[in-house]
N, C-alpha and C. Protein backbone atom coordinates (compact mmCIF):
# COMPACT_ATOMS: atom_id res chain seq x y z
N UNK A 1 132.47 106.41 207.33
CA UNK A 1 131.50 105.34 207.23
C UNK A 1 131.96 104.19 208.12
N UNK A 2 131.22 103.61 208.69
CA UNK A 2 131.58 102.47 210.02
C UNK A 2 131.37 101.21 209.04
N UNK A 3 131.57 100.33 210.23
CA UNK A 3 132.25 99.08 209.19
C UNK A 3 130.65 98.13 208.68
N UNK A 4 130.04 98.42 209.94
CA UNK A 4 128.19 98.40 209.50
C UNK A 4 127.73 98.57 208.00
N UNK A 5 128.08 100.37 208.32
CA UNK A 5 127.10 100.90 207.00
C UNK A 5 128.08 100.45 205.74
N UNK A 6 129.13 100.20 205.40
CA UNK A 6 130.05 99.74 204.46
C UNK A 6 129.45 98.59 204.15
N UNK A 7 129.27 97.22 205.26
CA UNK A 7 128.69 96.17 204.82
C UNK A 7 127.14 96.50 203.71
N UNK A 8 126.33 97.54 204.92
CA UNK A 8 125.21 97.39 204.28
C UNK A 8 125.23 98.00 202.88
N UNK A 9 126.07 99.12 202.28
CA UNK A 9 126.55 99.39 201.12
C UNK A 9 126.79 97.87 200.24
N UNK A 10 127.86 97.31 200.47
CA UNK A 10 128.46 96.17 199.67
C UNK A 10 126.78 94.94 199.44
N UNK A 11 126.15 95.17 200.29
CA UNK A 11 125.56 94.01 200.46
C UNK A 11 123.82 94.35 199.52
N UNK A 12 124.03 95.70 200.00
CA UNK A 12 123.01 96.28 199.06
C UNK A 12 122.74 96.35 197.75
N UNK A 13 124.28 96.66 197.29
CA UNK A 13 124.87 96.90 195.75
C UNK A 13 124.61 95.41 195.04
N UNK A 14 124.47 93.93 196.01
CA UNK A 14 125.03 92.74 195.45
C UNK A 14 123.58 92.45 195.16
N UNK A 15 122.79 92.96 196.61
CA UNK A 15 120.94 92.75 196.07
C UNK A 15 120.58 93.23 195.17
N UNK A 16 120.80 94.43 194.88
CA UNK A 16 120.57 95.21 193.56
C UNK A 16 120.53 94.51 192.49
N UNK A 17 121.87 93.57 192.11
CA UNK A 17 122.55 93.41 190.78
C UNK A 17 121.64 91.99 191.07
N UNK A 18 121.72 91.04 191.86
CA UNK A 18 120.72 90.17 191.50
C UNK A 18 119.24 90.09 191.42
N UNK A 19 118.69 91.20 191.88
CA UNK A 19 117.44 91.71 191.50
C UNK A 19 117.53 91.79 190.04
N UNK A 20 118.11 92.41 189.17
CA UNK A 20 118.18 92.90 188.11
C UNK A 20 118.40 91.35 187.33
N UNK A 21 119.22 90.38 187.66
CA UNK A 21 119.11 89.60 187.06
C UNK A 21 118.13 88.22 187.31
N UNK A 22 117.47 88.75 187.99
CA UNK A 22 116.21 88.03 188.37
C UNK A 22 116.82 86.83 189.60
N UNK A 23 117.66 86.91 189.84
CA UNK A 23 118.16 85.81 190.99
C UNK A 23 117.33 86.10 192.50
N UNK A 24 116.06 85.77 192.31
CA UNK A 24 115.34 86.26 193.77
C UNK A 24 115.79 85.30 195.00
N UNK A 25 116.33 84.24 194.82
CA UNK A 25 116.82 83.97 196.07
C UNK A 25 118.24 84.35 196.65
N UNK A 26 119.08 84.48 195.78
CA UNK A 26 120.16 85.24 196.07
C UNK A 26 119.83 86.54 196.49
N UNK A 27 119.11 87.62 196.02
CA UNK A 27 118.68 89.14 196.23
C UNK A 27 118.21 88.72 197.72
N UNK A 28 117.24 87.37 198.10
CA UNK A 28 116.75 87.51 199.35
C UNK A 28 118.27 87.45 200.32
N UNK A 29 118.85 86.15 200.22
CA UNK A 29 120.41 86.47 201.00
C UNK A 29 121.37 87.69 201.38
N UNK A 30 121.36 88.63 200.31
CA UNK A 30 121.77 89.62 200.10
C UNK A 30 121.07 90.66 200.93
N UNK A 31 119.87 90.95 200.99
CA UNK A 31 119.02 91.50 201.80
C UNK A 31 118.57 91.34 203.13
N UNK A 32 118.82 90.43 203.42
CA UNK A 32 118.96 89.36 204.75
C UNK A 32 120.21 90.05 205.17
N UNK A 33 120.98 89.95 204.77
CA UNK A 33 122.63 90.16 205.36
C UNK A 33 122.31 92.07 205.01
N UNK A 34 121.98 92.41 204.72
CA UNK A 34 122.07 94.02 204.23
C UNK A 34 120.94 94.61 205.81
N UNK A 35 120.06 93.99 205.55
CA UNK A 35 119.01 93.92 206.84
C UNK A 35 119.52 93.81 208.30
N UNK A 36 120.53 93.04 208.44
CA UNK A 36 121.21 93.02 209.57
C UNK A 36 122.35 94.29 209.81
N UNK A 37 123.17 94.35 208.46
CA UNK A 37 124.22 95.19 208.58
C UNK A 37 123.13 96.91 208.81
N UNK A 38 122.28 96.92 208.10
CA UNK A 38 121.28 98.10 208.54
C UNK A 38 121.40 98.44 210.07
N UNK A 39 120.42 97.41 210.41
CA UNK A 39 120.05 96.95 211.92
C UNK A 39 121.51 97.37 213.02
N UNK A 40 122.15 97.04 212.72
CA UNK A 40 123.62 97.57 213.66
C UNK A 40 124.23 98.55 213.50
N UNK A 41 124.09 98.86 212.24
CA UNK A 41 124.48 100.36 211.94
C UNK A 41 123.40 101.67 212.31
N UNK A 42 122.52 100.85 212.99
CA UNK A 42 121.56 101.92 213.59
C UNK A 42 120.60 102.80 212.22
N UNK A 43 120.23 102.29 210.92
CA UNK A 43 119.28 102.66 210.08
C UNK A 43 118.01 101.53 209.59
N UNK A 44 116.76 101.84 210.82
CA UNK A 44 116.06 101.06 211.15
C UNK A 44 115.13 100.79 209.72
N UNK A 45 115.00 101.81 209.17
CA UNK A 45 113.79 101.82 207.95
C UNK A 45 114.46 101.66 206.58
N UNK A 46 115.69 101.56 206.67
CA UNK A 46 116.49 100.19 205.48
C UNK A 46 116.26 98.39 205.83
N UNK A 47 116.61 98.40 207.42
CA UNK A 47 116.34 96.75 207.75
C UNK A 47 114.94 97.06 207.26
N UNK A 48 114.06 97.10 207.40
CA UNK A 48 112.78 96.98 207.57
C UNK A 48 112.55 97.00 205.94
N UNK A 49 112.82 97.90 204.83
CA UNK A 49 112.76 97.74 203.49
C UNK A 49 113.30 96.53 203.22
N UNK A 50 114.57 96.15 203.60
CA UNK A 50 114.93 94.49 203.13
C UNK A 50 114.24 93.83 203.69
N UNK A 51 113.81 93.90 205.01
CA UNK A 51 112.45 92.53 205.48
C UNK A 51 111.28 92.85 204.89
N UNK A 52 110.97 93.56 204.26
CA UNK A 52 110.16 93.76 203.45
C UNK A 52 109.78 92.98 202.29
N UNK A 53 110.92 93.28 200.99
CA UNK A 53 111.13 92.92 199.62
C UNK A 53 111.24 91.55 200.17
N UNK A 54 112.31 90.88 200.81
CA UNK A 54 112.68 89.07 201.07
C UNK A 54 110.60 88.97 201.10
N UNK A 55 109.73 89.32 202.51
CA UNK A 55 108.67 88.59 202.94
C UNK A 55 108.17 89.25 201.07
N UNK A 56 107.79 89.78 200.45
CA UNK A 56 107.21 90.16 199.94
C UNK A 56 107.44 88.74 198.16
N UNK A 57 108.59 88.40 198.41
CA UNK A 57 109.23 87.75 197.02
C UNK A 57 108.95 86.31 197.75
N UNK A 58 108.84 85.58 198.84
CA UNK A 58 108.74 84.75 199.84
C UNK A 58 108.17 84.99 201.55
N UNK A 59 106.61 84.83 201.38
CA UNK A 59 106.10 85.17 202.95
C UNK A 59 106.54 84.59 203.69
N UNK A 60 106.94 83.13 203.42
CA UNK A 60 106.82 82.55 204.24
C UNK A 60 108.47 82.45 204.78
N UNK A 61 109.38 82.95 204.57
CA UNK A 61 110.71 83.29 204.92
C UNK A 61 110.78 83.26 206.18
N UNK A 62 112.17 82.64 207.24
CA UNK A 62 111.87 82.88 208.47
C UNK A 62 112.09 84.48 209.01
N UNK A 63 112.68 85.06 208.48
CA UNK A 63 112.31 86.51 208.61
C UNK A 63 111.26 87.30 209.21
N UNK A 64 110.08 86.05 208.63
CA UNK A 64 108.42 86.88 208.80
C UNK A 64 108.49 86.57 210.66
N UNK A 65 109.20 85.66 210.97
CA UNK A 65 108.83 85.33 212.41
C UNK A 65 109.16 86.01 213.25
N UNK A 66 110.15 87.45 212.96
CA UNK A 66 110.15 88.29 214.05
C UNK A 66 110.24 89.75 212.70
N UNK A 67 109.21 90.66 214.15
CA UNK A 67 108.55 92.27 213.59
C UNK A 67 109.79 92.86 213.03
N UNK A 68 110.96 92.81 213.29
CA UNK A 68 112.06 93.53 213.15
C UNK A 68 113.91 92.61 212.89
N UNK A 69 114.45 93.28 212.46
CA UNK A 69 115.51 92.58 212.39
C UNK A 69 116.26 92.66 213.76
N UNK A 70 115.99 93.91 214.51
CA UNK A 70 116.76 94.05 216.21
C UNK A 70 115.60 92.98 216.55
N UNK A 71 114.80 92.23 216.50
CA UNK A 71 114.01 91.14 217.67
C UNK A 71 114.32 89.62 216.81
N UNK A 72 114.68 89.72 215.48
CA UNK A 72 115.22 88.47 214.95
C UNK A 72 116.69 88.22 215.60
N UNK A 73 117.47 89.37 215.59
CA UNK A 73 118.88 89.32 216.17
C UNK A 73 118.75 89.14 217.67
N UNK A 74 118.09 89.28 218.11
CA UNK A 74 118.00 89.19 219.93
C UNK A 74 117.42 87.85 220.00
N UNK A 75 116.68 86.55 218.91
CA UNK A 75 116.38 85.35 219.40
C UNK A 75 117.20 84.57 219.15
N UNK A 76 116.82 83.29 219.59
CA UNK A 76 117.88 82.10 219.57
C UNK A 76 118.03 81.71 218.35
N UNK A 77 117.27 81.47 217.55
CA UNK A 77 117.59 80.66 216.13
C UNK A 77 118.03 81.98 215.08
N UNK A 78 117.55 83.17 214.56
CA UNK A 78 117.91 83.94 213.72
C UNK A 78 119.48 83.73 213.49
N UNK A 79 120.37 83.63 214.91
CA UNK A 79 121.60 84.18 214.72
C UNK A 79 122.34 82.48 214.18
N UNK A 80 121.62 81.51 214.13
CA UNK A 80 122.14 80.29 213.13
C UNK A 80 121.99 80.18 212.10
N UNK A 81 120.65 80.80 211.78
CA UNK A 81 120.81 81.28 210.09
C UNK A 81 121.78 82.43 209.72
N UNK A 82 121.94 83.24 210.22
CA UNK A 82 122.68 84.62 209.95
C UNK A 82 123.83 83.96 209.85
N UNK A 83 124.67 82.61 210.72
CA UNK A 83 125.64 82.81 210.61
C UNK A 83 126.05 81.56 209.69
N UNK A 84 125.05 81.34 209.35
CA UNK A 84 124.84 80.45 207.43
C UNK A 84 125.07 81.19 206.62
N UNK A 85 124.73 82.24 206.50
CA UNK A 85 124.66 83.05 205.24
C UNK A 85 125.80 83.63 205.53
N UNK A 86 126.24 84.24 206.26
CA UNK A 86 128.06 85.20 206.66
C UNK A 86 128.91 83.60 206.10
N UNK A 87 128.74 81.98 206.26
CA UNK A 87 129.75 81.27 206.23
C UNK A 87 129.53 81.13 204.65
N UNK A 88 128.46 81.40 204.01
CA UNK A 88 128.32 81.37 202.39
C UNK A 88 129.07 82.57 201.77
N UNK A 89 128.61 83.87 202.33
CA UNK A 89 128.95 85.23 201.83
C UNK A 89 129.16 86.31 202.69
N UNK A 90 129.86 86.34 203.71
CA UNK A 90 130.79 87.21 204.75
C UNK A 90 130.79 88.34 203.93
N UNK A 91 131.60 89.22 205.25
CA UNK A 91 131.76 90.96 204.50
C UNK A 91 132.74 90.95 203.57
N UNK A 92 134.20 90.21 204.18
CA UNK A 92 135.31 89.75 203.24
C UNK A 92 134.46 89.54 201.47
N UNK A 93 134.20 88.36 201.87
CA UNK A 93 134.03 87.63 200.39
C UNK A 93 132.71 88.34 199.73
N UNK A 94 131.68 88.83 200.41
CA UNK A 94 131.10 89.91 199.60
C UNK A 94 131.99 91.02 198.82
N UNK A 95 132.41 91.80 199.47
CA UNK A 95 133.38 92.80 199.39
C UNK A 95 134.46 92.45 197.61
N UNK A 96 134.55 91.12 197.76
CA UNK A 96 135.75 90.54 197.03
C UNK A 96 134.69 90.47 195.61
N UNK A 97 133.27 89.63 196.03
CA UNK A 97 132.45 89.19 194.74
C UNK A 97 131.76 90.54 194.08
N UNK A 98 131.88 91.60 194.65
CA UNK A 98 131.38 92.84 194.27
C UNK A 98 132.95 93.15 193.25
N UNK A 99 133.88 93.23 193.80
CA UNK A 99 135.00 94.02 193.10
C UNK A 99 135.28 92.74 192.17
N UNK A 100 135.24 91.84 192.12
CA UNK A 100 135.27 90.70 190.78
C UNK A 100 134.23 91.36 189.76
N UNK A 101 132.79 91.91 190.15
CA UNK A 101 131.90 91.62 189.35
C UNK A 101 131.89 93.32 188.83
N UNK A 102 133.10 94.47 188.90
CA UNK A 102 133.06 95.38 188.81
C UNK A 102 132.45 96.02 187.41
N UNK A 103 132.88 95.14 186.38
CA UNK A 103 132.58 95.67 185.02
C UNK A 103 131.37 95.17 184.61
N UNK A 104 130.24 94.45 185.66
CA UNK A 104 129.14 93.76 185.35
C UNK A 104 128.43 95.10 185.80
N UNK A 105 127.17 95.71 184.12
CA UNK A 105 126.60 96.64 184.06
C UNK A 105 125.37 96.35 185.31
N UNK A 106 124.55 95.29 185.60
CA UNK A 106 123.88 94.89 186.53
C UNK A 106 124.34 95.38 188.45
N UNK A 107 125.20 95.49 188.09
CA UNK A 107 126.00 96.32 189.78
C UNK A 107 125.92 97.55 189.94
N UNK A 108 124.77 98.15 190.69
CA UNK A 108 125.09 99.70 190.57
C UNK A 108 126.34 100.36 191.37
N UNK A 109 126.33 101.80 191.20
CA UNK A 109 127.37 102.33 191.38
C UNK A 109 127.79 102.64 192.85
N UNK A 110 129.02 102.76 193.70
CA UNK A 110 128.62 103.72 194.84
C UNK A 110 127.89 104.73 194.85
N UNK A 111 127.27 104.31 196.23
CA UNK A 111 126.36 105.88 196.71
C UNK A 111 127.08 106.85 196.87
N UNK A 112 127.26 107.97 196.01
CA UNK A 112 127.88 109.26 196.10
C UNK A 112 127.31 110.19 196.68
N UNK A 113 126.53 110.17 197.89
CA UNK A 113 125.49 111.06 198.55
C UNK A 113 125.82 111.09 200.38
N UNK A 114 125.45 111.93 200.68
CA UNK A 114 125.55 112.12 202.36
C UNK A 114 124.46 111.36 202.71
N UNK A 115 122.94 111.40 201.96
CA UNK A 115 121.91 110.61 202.63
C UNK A 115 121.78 108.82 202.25
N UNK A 116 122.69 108.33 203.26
CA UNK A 116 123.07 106.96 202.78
C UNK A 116 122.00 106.30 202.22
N UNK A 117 120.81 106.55 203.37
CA UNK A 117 119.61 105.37 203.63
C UNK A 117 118.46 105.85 202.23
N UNK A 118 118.71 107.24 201.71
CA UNK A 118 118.13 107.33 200.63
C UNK A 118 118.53 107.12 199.75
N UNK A 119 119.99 106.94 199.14
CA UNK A 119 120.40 106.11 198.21
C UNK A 119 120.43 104.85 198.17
N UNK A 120 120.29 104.13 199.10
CA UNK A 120 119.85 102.48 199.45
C UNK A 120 118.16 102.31 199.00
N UNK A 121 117.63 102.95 199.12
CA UNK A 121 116.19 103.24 199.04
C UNK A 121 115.83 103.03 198.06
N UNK A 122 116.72 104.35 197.05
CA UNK A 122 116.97 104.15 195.55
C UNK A 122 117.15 102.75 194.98
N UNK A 123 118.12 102.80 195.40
CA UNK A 123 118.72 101.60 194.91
C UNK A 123 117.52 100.16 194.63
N UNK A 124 117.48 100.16 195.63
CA UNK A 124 116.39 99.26 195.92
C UNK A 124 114.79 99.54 195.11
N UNK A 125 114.57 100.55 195.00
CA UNK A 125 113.44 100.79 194.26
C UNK A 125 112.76 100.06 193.24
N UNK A 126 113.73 99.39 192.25
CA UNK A 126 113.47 98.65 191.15
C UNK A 126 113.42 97.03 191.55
N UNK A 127 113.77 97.05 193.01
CA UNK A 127 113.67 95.65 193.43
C UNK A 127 112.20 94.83 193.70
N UNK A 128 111.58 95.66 193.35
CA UNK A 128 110.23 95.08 194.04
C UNK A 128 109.88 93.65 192.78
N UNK A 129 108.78 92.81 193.34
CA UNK A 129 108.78 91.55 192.66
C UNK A 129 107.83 92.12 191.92
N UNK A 130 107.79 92.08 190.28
CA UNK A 130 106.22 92.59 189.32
C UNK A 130 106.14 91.47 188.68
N UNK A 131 105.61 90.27 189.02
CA UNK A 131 105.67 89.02 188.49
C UNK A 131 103.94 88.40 188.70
């Protein structure tokens, strides 16, 4: 697993657990940063599920302003927010707030599967906003 898809693992697992506890702006951060780590790790239709759920919980997110997370990452402003959210919650200190929050039932489990992007999928499934 590359150091990409690991992020987007850690970052996925953290959206998950605040989905579940209803923290929709945290889940959007989390997904934001999971969206990118997607995006570089070369699994286009995970970024695109997290720009999804964020526009879908908040349209008006700057997210909505570019089709894709590879054309948000290629403009000038995306990569000053991106690197807001890495100075709040980096891979490090994700990594760290996941293994703190290990015995919290709200954290799902590692993906124990070869098909990464369909256990992210999963994962994500219950994320949608029913409000």
């Amino acid at each position: 697993m590359s150091d990409d898809e690991r992020n987007l693992v850690i970052y996925a697992r953290l959206a998950a657990a605040s989905q579940a506890k209803r923290q929709l702006a945290g889940r959007d951060r989390f997904l934001i940063l999971a969206g990118v780590a997607a995006t570089r790790a070369g699994w286009p239709a995970i970024a695109e599920e997290a720009r999804r759920l964020v526009q879908q919980n908040n349209p008006r997110h700057l997210i909505g302003q570019w089709d894709t997370f590879g054309d948000a990452l290629r403009s000038e402003d995306f990569p000053v927010f991106l690197k807001q959210l890495q100075r709040i919650c980096g891979p490090e200190q994700a990594d760290h707030l996941l293994h703190s929050l290990r015995s919290d039932p709200t954290i799902p489990p590692e993906p124990q599967t070869d098909d990464l992007g369909t256990a992210i999928l999963a994962m994500w499934s219950t994320a949608d906003v029913k409000e």
